[in-house]
Protein backbone atom coordinates (compact mmCIF):
# COMPACT_ATOMS: atom_id res chain seq x y z
CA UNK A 1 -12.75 23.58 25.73
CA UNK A 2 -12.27 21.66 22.23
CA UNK A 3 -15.37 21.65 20.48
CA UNK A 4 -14.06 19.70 17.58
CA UNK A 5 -15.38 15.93 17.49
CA UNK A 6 -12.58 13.99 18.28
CA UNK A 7 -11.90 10.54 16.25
CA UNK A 8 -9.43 7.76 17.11
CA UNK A 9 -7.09 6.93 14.03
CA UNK A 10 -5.76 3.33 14.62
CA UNK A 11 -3.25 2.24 11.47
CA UNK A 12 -0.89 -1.49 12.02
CA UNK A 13 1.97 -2.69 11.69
CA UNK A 14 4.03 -1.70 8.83
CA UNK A 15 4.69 1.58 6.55
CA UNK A 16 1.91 0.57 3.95
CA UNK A 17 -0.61 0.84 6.77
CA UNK A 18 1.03 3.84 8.82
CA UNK A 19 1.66 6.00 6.10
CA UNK A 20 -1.61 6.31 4.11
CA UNK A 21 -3.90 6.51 7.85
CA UNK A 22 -1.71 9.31 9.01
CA UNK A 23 -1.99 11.21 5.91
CA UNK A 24 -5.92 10.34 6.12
CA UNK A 25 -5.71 11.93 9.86
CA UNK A 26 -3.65 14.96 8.82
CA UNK A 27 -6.50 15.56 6.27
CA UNK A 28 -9.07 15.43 8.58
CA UNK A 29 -7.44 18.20 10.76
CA UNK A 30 -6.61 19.99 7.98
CA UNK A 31 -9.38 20.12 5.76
CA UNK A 32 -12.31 18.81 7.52
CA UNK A 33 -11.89 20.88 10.82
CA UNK A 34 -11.51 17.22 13.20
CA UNK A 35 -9.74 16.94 16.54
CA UNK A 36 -7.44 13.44 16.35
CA UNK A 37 -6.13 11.10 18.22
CA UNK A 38 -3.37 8.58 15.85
CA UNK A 39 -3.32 5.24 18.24
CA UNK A 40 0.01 3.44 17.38
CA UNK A 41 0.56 -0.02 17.89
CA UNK A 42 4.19 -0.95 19.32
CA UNK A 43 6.25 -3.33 20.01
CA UNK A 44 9.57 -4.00 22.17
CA UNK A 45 11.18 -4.47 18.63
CA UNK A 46 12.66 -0.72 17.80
CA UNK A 47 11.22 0.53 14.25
CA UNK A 48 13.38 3.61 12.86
CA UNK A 49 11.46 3.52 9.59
CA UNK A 50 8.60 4.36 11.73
CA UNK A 51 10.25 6.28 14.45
CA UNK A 52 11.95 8.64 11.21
CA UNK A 53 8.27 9.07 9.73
CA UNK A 54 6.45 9.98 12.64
CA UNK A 55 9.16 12.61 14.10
CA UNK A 56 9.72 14.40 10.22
CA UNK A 57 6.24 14.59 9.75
CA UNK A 58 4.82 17.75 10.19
CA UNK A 59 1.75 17.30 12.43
CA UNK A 60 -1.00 19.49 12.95
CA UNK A 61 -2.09 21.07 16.31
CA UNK A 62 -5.04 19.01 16.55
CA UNK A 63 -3.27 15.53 15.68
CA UNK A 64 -1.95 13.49 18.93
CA UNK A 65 0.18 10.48 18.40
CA UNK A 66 -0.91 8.28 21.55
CA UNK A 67 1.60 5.02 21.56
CA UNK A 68 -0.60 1.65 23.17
CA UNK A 69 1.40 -0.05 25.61
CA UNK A 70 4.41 -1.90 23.73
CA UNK A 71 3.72 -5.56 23.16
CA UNK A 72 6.43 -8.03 24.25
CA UNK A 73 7.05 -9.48 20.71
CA UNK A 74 8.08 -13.44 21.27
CA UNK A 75 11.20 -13.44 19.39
CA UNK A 76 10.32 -17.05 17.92
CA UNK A 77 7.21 -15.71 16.21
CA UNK A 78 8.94 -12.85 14.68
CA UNK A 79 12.19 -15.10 13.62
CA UNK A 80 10.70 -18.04 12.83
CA UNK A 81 10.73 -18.21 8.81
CA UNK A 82 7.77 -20.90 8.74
CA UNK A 83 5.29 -17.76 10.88
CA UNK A 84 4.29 -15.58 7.54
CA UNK A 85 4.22 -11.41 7.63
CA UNK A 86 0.08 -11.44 7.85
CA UNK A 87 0.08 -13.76 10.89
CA UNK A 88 2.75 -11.98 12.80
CA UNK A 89 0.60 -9.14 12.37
CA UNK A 90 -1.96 -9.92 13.45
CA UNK A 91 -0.83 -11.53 16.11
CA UNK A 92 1.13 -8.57 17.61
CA UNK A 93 -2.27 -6.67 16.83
CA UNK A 94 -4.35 -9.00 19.34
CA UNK A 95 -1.80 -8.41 22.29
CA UNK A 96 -1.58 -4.87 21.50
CA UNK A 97 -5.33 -4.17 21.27
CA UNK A 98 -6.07 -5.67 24.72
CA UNK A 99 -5.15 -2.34 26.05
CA UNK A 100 -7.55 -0.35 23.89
CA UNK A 101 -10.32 0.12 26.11
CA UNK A 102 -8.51 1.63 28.50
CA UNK A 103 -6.85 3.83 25.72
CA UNK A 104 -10.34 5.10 24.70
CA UNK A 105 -11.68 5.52 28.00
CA UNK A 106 -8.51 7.65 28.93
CA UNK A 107 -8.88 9.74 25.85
CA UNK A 108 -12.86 10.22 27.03
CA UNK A 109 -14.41 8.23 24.55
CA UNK A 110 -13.65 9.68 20.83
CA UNK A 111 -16.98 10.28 18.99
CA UNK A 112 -15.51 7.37 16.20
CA UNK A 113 -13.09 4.98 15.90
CA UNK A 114 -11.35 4.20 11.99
CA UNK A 115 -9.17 1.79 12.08
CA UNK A 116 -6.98 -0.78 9.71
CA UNK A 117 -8.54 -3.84 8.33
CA UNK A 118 -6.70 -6.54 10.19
CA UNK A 119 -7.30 -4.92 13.93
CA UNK A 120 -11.44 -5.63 13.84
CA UNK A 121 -11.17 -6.31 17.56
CA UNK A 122 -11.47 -2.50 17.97
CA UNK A 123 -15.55 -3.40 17.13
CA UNK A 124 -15.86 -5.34 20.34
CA UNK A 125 -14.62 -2.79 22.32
CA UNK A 126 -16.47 -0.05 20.95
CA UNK A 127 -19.35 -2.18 20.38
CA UNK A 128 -19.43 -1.61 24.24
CA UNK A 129 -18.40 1.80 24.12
CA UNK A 130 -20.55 3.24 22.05
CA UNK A 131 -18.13 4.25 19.51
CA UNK A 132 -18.99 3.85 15.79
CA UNK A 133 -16.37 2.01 14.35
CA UNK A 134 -15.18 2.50 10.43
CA UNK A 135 -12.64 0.76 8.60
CA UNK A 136 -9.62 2.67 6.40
CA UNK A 137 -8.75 0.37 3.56
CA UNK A 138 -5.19 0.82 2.39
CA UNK A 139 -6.17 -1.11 -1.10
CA UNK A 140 -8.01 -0.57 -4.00
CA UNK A 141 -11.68 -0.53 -4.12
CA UNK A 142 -11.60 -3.65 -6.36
CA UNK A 143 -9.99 -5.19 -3.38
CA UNK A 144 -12.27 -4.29 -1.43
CA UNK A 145 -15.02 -5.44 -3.12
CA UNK A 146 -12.91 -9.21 -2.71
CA UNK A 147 -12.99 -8.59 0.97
CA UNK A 148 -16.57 -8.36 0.87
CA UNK A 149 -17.15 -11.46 -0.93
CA UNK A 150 -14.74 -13.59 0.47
CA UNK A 151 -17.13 -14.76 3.15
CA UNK A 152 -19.36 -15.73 0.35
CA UNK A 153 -16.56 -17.69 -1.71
CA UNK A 154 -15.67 -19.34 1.66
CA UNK A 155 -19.20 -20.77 1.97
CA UNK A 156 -19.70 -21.94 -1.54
CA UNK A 157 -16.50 -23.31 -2.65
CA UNK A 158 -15.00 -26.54 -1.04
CA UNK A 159 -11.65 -27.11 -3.12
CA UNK A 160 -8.82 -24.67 -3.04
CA UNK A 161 -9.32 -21.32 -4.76
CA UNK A 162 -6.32 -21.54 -7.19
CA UNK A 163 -7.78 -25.07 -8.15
CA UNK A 164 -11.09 -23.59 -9.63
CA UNK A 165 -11.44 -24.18 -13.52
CA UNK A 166 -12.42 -20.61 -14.20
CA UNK A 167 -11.76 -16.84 -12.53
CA UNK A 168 -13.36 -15.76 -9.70
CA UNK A 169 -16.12 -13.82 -10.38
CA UNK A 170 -17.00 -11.25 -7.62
CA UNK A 171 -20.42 -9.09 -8.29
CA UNK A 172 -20.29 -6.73 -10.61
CA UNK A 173 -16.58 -6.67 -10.83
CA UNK A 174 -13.55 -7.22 -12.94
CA UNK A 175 -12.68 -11.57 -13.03
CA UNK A 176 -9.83 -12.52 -10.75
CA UNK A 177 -7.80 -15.25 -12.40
CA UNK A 178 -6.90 -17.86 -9.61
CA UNK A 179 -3.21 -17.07 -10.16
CA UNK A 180 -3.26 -13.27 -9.06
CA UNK A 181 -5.14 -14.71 -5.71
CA UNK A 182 -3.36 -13.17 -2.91
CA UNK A 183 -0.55 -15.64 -1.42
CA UNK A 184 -3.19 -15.60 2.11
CA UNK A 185 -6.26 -17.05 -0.08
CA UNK A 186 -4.03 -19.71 -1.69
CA UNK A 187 -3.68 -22.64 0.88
CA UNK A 188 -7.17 -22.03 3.33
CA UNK A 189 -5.51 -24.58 5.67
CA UNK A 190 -3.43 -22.33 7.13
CA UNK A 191 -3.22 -19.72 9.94
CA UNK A 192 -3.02 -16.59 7.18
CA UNK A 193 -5.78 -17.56 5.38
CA UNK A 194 -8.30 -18.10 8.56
CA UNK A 195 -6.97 -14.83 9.78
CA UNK A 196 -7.95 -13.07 6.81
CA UNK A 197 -10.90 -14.39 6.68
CA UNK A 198 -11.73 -13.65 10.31
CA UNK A 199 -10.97 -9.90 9.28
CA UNK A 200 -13.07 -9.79 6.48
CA UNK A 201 -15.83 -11.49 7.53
CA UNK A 202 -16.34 -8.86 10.27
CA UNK A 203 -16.31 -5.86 7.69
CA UNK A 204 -20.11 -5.27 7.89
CA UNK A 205 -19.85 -4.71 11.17
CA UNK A 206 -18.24 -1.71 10.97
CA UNK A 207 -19.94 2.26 10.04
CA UNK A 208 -18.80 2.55 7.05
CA UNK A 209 -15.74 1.60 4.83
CA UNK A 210 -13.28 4.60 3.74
CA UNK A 211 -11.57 3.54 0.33
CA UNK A 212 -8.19 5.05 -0.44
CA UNK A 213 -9.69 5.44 -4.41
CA UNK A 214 -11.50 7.85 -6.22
CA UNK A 215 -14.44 6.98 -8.87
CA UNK A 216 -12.87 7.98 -12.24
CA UNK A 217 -10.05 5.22 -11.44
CA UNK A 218 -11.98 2.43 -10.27
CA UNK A 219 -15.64 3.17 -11.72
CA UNK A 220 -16.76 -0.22 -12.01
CA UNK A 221 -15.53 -1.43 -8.62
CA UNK A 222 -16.99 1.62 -6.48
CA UNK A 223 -20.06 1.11 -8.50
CA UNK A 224 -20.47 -2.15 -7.74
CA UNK A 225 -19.98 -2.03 -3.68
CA UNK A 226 -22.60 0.56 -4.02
CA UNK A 227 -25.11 -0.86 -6.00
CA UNK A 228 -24.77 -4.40 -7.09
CA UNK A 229 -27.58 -6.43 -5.21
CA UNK A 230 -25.36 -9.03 -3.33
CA UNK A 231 -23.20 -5.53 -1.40
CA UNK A 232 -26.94 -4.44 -0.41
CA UNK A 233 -28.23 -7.99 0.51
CA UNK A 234 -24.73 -8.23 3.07
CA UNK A 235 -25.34 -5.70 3.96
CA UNK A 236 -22.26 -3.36 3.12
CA UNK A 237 -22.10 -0.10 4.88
CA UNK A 238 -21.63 2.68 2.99
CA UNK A 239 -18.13 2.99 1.14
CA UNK A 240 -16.84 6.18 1.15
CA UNK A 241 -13.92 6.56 -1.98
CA UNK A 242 -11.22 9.75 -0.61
CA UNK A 243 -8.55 8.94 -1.97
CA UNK A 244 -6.34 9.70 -3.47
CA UNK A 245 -4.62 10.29 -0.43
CA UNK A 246 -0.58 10.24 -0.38
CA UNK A 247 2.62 11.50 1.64
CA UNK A 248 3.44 14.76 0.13
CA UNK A 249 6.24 15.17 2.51
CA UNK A 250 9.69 13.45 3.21
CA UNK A 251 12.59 13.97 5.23
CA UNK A 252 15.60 13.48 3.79
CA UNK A 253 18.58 12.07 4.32
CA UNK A 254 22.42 13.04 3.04
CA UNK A 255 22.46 10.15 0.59
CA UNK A 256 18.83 11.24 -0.72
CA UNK A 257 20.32 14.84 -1.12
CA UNK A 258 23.33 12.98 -3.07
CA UNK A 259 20.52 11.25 -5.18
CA UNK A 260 18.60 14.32 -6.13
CA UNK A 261 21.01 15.77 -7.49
CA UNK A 262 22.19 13.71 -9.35
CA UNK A 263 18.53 13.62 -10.72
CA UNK A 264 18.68 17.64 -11.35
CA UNK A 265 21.34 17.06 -13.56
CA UNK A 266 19.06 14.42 -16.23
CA UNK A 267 16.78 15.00 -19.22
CA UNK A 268 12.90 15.87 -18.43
CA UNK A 269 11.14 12.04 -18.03
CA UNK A 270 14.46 10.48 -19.01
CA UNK A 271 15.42 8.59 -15.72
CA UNK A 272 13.13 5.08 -14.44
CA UNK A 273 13.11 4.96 -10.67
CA UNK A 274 13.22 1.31 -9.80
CA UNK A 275 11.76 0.22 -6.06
CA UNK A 276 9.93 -2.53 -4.29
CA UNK A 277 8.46 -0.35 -1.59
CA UNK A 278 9.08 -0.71 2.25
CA UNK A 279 9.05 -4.17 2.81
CA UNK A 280 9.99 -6.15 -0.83
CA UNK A 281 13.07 -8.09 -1.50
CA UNK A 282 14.20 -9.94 -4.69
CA UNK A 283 15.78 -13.28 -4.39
CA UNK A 284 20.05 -13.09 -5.47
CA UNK A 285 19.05 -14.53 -9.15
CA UNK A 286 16.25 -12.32 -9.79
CA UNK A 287 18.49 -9.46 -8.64
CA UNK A 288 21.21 -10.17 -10.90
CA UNK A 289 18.71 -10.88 -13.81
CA UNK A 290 17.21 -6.93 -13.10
CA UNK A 291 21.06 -5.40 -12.58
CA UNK A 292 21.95 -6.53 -16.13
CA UNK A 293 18.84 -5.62 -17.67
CA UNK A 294 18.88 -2.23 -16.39
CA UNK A 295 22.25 -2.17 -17.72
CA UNK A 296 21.43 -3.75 -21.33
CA UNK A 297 18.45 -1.08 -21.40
CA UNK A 298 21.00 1.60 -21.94
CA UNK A 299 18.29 4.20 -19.97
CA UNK A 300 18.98 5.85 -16.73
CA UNK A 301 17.95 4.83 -13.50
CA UNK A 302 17.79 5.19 -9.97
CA UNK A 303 17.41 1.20 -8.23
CA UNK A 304 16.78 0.93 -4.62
CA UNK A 305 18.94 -2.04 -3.65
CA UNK A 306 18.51 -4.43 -0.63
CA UNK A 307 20.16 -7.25 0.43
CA UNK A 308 19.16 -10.47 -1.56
CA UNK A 309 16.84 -12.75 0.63
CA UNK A 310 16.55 -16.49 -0.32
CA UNK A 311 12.95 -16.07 -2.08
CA UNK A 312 11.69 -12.90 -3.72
CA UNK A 313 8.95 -11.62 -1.33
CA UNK A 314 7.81 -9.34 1.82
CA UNK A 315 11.58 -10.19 3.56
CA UNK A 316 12.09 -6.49 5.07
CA UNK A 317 8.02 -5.62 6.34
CA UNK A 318 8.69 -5.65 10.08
CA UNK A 319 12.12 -4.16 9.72
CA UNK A 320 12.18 -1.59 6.92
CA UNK A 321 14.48 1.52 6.85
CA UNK A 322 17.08 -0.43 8.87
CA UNK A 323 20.71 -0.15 7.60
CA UNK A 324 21.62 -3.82 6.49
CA UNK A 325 24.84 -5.30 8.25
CA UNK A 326 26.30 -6.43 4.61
CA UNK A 327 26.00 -3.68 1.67
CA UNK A 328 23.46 -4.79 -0.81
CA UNK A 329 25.97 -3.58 -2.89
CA UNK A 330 28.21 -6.08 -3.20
CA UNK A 331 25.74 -8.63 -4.24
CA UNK A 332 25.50 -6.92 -7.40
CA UNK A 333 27.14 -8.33 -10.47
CA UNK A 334 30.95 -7.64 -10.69
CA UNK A 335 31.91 -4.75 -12.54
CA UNK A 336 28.03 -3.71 -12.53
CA UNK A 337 28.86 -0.11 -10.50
CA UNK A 338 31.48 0.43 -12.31
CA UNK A 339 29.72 0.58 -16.07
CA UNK A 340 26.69 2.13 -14.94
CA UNK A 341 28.35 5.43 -13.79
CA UNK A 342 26.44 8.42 -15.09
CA UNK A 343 23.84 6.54 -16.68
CA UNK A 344 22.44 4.62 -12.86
CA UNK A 345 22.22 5.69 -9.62
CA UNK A 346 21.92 3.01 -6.96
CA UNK A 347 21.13 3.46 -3.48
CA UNK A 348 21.07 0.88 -0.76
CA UNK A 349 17.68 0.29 1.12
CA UNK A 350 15.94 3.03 1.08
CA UNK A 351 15.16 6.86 -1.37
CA UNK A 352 12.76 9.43 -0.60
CA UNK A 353 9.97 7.98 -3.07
CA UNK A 354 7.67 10.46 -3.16
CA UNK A 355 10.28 13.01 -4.20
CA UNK A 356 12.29 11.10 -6.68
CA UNK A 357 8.44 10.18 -8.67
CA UNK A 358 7.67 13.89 -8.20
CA UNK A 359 11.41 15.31 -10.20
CA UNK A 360 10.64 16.45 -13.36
CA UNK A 361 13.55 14.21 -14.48
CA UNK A 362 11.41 10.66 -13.53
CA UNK A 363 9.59 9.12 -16.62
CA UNK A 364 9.52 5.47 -15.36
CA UNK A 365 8.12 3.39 -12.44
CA UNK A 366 9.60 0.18 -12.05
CA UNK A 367 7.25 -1.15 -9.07
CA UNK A 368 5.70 -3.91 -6.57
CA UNK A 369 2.02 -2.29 -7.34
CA UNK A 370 1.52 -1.70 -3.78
CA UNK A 371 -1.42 0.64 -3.49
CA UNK A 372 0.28 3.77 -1.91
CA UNK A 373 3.35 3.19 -4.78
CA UNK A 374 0.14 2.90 -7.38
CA UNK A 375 -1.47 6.18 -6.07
CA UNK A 376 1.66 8.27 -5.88
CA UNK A 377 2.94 7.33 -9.26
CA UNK A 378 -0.41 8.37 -10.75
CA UNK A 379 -0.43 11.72 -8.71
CA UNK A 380 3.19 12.84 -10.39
CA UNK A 381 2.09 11.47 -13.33
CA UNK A 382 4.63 8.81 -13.98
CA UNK A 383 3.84 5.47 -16.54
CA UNK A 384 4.73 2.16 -14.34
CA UNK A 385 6.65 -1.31 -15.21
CA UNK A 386 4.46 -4.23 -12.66
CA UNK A 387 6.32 -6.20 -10.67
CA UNK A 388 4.24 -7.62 -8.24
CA UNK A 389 5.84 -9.51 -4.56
CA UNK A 390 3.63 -10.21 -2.28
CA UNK A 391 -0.12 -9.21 -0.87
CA UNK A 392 -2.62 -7.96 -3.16
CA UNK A 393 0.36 -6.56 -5.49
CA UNK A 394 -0.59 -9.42 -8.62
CA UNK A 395 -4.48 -7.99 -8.51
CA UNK A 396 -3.25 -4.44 -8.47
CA UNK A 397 -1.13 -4.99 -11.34
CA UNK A 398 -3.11 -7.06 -13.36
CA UNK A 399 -6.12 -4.40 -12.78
CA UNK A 400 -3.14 -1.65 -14.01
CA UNK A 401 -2.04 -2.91 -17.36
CA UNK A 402 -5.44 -4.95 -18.49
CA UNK A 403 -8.40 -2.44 -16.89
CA UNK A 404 -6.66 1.17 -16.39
CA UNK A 405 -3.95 1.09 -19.11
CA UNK A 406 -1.51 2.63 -16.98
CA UNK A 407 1.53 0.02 -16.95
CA UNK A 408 3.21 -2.45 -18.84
CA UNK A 409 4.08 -5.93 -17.26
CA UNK A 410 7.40 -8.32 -18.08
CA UNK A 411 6.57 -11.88 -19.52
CA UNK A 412 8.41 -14.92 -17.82
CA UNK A 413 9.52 -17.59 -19.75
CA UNK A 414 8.22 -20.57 -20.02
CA UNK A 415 9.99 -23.34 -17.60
CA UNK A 416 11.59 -20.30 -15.97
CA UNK A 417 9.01 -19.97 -13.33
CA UNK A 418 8.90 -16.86 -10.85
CA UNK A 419 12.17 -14.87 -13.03
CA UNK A 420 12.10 -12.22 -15.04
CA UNK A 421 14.97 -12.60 -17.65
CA UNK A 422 17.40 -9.92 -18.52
CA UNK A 423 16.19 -9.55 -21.90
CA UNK A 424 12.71 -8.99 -20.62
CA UNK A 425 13.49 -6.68 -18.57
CA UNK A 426 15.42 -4.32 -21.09
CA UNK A 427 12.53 -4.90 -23.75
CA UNK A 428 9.68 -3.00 -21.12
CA UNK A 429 12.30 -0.85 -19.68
CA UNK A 430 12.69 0.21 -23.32
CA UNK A 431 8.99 -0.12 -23.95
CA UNK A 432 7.58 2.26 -20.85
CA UNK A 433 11.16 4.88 -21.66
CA UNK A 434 10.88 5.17 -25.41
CA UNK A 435 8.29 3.09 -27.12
CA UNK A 436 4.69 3.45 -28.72
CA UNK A 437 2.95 1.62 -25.80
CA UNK A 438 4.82 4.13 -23.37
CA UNK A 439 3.80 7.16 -25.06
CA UNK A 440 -0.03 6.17 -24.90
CA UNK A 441 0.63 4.99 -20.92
CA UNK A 442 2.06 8.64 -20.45
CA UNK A 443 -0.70 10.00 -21.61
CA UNK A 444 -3.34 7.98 -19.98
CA UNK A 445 -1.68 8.28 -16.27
CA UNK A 446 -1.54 12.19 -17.16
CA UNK A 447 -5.73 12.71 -17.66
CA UNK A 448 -5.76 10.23 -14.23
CA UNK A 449 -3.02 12.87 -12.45
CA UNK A 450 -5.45 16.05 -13.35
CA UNK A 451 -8.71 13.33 -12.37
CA UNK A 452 -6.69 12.67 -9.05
CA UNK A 453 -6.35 16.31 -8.23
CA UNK A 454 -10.06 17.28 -9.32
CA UNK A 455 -11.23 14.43 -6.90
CA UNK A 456 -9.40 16.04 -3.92
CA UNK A 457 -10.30 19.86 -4.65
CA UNK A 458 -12.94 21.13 -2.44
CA UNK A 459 -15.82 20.42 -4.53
CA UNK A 460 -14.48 17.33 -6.03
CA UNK A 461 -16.00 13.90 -5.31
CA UNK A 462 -13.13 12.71 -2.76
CA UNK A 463 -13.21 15.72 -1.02
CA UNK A 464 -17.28 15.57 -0.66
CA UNK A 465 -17.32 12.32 0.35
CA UNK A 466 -14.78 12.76 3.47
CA UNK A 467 -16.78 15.86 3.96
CA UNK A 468 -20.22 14.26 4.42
CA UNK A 469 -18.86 11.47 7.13
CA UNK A 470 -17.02 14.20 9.16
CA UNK A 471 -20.08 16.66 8.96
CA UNK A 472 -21.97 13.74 10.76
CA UNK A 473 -19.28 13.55 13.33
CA UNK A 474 -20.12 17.09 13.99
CA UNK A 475 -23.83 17.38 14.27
CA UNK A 476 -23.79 14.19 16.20
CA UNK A 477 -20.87 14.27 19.26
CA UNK A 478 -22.32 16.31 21.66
């Protein structure tokens, strides 16, 4: 008989949820002695990003990947270009999560439930349970903190967010200026916005709050959700900060072995690794704009290409790792391949991240600022270049260049609106490679590399703070 307490892991939709919870479960096999059950949400929709992921991932004895029934995804919803990525979700998320009691009761009724910020329906069920219920936040802490007040906002402020005079100002934390409001908080008339404020507004519910974060890289924040008067008066349950916590592991594939070595071959910190995670796309302009100042930057690089999508944005969340019918190669400017060779490596769709950022040969990170992108660049140790898409990306990187001093961000001109120009782009490519400002990035993100592994060593803070929740699991599941 298993002694271990046994906790229910429940991540959504997408690789920026997936990836960071099952790395959180694998930890608390690993490290913290916990039985666990990973509860996946599907779909009739294959996903061979997450299908890849989940069979290359090296899983520990005591970690159980139990699929809920698939949902049968209304093609319309997913399709329809007017239905936006958070809505979607959560709307697969409520079908899927009808099955959950029956999930839990089969599994005997785990001693605690953690699950993703946009499925809070798991409280009602263990509400009747009996199942504590945390919440695994895949952002920053400084996010987190805005979840927390949102509510609060809501309640006090009648016009539209980005139409208020000055930045918001939540307790105790850095200003957010109206224009690095999430796209979901920007029109409150529609479906994203009430959705994500249905989720938030339901975060004291839960146990407690486990932030992917650790306190020498967001002291203010964690500070704050711990201490400021308006957290206690919510109340907020107790945050616990573990992160950093990242994929360490990737399978790879033949073109990823092609790519590699053509990265053994560079200078030390010579070669920028340019990406827009799982899900980002760039717009057929903007694309062009980045291809010739890559070029025009005269450094080396390794660029991630998609296919061009009509706006830049989230275009490949629900369908990432899929091979694109057209080459997002040949969207590239003419003659582009050709002039680059030995000096750029391009891949289409997809490179093992984690890998390429961890070479010896990377010096660059040209990014979205998605948290798990943020995290692993500051584990290998690597300066970044912002370039923020969609979600909470704009926060992230404004937090990044003005609060950490770990990136540099392009300028757009005026009357040019959402594109970065060419010359931009060479001057930071230039700046983070070879200039002043790069050198003194390099060296911050370095003392936040050794801070990141200190946090996660056994008597580090991280490390602690898991410790303390799953000690509690095990005095208290018999």
């Amino acid at each position: 008989m298993n002694h271990k307490p046994h906790v229910a892991v429940l991540p959504n939709l997408g690789l920026g949820h997936l990836i960071p919870q099952l790395e959180f479960a694998k930890r608390l096999v690993v490290h913290h002695g916990i039985h666990v059950s990973l509860l996946l949400i599907t779909t009739n929709e294959p996903s061979p990003a997450q299908d890849q992921l989940l069979s290359s991932s090296h899983l520990p004895p005591d970690l159980h990947i139990v699929p809920l029934p698939p949902v049968e995804v209304d093609k319309k919803i997913i399709n329809d270009g007017d239905v936006l990525v958070l809505t979607r979700l959560c709307v697969i998320t409520d079908h899927s999560l009808r099955s959950l009691k029956s999930v839990l009761i089969s599994l005997g009724k785990p001693n605690a439930l953690v699950t993703d910020i946009f499925a809070t329906q798991a409280f009602d069920v263990c509400k009747e349970l009996l199942i504590p219920t945390y919440v695994y936040v895949t952002t920053s802490a400084a996010f987190s903190a805005f979840m927390l007040y949102l509510p609060k906002l809501d309640s006090d402020v009648n016009c539209e967010f980005i139409d208020l005079p000055e930045p918001i100002q939540v307790p105790g934390c850095s200003p957010i200026r109206t224009h690095d409001l999430l796209d979901q908080a920007r029109n409150r008339k529609i479906d994203e916005y009430k959705w994500l404020l249905h989720h938030f507004s339901r975060l004291p519910l839960a146990s407690g709050i486990f932030v992917n974060s650790w306190k020498d890289l967001e002291p203010v924040s964690i500070k704050s959700i711990k201490e400021n008067p308006f957290f206690k008066q919510i109340p907020t349950p107790p945050i616990h900060p573990i992160g950093p916590i990242i994929k360490h592991e990737e399978a790879l594939s033949v073109v990823d072995v092609e790519c590699l070595k053509w990265l053994d071959k560079q200078p030390p910190d010579s070669v920028i690794f340019v990406t827009f995670g799982s899900g980002g796309t760039l717009s057929f302009e903007q694309q062009t704009e980045l291809a010739w100042g890559l070029e025009l930057s005269q450094q080396r690089f390794i660029w991630v290409v998609r296919k061009p999508t009509d706006s830049t944005g989230a275009g490949t969340f629900f369908n990432a790792g899929e091979a694109n019918e057209n080459d997002p190669k040949v969207y590239l400017p003419e003659g582009f391949l050709d002039r680059i060779q030995g000096v750029g490596f391009v891949v289409s769709s997809w490179a093992p991240q984690v890998t390429i950022l961890g070479h010896h040969s990377t010096g660059g990170f040209l990014s979205h600022c998605g948290w798990n992108s943020v995290l692993e660049s500051i584990v290998h140790g690597v300066p970044l270049v912002t370039w923020p898409l969609y979600a909470e990306q704009r926060m992230n990187s404004t937090m990044l260049v003005e609060d950490i001093g770990l990136a540099i961000k392009p300028k757009i001109e005026a009357g040019q609106q959402t594109i970065v120009g060419r010359k931009e782009i060479e001057r930071v490519v230039r700046m983070v490679m070879e200039g002043e400002e790069g050198r003194v990035i390099r060296s911050r993100v370095k003392e936040l590399k050794e801070s990141a592994t200190k946090a996660l060593d056994s008597n580090g803070p991280s490390y602690e703070s898991l410790s303390y929740v799953a000690n509690y699991w095990k005095t208290n599941h018999n």
